[in-house]
N, C-alpha and C. Protein backbone atom coordinates (compact mmCIF):
# COMPACT_ATOMS: atom_id res chain seq x y z
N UNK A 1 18.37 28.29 77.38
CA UNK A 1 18.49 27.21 78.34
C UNK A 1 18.45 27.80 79.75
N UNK A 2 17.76 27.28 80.69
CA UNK A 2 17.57 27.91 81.87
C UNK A 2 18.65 27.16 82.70
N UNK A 3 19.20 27.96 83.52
CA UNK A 3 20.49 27.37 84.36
C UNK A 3 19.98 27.64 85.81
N UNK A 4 20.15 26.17 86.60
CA UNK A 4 19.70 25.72 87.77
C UNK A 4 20.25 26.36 88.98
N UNK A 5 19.35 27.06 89.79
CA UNK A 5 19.68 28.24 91.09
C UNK A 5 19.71 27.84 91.87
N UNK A 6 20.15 28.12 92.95
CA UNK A 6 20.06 27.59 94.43
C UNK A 6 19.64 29.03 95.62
N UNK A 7 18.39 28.36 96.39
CA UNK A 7 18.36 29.76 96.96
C UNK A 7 18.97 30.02 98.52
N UNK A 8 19.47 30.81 98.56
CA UNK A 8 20.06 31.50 99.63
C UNK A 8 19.20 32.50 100.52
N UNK A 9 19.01 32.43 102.06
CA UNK A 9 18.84 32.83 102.63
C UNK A 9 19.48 34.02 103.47
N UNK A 10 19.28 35.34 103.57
CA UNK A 10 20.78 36.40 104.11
C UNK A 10 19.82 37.62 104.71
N UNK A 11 21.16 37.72 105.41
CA UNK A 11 20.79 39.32 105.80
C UNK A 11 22.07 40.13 105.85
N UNK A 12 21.93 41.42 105.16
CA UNK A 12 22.54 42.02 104.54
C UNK A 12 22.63 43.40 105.48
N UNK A 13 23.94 43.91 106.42
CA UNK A 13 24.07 45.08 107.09
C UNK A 13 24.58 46.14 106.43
N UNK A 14 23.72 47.28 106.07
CA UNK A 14 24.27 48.42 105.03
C UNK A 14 25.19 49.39 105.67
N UNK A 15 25.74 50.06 105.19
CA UNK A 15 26.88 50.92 105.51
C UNK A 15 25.99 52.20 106.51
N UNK A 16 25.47 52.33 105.98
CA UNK A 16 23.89 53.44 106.40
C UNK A 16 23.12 52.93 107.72
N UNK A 17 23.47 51.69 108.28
CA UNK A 17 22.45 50.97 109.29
C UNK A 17 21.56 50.09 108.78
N UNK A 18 20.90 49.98 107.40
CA UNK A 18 19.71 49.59 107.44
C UNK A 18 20.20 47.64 107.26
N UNK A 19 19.18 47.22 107.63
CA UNK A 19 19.26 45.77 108.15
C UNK A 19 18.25 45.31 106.39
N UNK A 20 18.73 44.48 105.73
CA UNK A 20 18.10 43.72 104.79
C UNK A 20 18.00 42.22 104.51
N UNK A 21 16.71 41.87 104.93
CA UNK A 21 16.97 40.30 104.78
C UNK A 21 15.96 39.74 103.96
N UNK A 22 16.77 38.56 102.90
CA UNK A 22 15.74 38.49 101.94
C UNK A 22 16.56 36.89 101.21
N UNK A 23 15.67 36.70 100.16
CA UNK A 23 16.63 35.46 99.31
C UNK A 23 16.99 35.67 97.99
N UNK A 24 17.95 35.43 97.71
CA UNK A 24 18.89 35.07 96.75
C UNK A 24 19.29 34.10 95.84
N UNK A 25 18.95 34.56 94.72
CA UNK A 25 19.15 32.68 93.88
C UNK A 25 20.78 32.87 93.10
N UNK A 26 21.58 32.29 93.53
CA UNK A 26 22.60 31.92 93.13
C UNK A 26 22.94 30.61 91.95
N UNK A 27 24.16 30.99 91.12
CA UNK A 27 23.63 29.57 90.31
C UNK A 27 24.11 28.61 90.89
N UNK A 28 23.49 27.17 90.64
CA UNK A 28 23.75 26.06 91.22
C UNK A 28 25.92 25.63 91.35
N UNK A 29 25.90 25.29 92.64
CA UNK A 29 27.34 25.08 92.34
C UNK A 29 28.52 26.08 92.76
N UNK A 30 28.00 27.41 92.42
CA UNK A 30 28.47 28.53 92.93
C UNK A 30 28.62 28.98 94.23
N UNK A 31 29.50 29.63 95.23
CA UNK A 31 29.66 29.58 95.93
C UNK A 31 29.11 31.10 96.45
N UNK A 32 27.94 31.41 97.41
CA UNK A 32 27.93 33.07 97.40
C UNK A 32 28.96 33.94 97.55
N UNK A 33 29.96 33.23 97.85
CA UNK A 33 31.56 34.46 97.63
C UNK A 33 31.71 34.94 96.41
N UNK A 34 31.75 33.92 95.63
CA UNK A 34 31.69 34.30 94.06
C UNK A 34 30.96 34.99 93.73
N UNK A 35 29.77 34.68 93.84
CA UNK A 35 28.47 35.31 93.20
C UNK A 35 28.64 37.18 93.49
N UNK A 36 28.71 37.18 94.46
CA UNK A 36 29.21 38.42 95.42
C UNK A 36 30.69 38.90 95.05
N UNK A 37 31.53 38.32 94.77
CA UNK A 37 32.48 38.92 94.06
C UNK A 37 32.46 39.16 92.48
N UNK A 38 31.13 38.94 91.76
CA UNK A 38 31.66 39.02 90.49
C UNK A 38 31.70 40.54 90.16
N UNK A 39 32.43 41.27 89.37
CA UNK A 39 32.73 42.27 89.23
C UNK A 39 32.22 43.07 88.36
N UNK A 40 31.47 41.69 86.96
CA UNK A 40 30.79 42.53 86.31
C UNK A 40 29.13 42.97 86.75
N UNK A 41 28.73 42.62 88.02
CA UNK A 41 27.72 43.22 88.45
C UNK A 41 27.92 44.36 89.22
N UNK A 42 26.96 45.13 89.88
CA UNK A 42 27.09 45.67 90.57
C UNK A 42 26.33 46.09 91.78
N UNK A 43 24.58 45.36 91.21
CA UNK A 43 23.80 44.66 92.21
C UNK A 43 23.50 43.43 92.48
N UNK A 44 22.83 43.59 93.61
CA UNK A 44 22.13 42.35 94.48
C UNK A 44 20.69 41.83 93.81
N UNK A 45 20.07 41.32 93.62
CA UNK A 45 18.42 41.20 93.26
C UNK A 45 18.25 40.13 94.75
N UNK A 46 17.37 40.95 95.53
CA UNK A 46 16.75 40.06 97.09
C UNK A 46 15.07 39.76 96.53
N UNK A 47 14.79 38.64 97.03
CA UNK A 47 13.60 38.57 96.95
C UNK A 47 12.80 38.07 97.78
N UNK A 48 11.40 38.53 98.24
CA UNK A 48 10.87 37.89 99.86
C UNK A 48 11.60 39.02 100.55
N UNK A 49 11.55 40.24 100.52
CA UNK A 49 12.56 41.03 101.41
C UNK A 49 12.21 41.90 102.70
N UNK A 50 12.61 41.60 103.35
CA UNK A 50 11.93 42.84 105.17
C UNK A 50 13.27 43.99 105.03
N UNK A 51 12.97 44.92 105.30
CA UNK A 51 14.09 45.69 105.56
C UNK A 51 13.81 46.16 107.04
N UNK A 52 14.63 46.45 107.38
CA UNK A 52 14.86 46.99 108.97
C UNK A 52 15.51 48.35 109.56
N UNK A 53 15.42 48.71 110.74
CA UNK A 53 16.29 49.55 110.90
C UNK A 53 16.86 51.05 109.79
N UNK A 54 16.12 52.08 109.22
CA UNK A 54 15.94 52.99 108.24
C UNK A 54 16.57 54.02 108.72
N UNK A 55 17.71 54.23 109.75
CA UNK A 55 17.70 55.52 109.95
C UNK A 55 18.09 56.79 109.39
N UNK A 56 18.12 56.65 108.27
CA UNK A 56 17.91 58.02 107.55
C UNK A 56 17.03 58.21 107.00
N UNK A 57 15.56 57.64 107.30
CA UNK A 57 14.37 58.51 106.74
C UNK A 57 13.72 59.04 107.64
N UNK A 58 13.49 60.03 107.56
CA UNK A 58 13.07 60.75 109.11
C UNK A 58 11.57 61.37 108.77
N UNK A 59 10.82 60.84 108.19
CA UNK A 59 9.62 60.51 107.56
C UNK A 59 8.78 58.97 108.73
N UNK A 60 7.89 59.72 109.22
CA UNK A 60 7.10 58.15 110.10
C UNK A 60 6.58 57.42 108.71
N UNK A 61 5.58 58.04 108.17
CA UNK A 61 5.16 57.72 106.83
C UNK A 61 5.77 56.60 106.05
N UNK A 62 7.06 57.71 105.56
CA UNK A 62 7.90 56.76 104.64
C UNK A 62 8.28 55.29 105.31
N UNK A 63 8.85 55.81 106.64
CA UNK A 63 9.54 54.51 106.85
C UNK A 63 8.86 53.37 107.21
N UNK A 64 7.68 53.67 107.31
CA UNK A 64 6.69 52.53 107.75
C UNK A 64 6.32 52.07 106.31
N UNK A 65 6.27 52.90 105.40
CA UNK A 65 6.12 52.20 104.01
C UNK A 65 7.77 51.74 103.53
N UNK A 66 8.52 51.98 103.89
CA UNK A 66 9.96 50.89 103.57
C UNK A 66 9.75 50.30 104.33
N UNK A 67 9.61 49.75 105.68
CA UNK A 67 9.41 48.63 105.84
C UNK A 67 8.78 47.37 105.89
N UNK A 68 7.51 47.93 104.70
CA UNK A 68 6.63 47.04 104.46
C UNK A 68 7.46 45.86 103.60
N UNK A 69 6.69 44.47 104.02
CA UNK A 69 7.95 43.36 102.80
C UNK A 69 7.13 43.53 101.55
N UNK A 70 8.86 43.07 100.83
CA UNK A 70 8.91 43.72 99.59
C UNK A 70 9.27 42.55 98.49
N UNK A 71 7.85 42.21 97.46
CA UNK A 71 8.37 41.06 96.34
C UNK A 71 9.91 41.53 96.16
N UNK A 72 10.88 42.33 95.58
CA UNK A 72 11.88 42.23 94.91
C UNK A 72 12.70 43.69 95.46
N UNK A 73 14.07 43.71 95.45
CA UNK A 73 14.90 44.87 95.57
C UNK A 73 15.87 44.74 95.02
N UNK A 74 16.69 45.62 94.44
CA UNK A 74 18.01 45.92 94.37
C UNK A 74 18.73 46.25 95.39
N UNK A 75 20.26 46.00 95.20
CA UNK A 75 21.13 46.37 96.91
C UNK A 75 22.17 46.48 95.23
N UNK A 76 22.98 47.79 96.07
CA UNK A 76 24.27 47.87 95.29
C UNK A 76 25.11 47.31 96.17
N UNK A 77 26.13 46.94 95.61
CA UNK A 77 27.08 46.26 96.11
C UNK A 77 28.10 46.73 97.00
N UNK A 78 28.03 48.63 96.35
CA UNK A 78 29.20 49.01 97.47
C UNK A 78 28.07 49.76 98.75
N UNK A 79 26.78 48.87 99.40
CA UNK A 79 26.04 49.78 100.01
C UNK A 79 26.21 48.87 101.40
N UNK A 80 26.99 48.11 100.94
CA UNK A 80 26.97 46.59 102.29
C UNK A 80 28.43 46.71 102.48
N UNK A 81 27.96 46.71 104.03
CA UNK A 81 28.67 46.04 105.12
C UNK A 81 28.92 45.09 105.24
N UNK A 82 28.13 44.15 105.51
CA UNK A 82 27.93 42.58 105.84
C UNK A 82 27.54 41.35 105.51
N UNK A 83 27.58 40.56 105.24
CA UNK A 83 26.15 39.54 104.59
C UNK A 83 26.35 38.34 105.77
N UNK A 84 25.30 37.77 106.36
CA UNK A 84 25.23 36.51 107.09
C UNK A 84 24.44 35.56 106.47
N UNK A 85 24.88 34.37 106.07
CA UNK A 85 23.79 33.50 105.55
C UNK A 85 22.60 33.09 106.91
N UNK A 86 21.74 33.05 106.57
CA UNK A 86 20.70 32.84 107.66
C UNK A 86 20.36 31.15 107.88
């Protein structure tokens, strides 16, 4: 049975600097506190994602290829700082 999502819009400030903004399907009803507090996860799944701000790759290369947008990412949970709904 497929259970009905709601999508969320965010941007996500990492402990590291880097800026992540992307969407989020939460289940319907749920509140993103919850979703974000559940304990038995331990990532994020963003999708539609820009990342920003890289400063620890000190690669021109690389970081111009992380900041290309990105169908899908993982974010661990203890890698955030912040979340703002957008």
């Amino acid at each position: 049975m497929k259970v009905p999502k709601q999508e969320w819009s965010i941007r996500i400030f990492c402990i590291d600097g880097s800026i992540i903004k992307g969407n989020v399907y939460v289940d319907e009803g749920l509140r993103i506190s919850d979703f974000l507090n559940n304990r038995d996860e331990n990532f994020i799944v963003l999708l539609n994602v820009e990342v920003q701000n890289i400063p620890e790759v000190h690669s021109f290369k690389l970081a111009t290829e992380m900041s290309k947008p990105k169908k899908a990412i993982f974010v661990n949970k203890s890698n955030i700082k912040c979340i703002e709904e957008l």
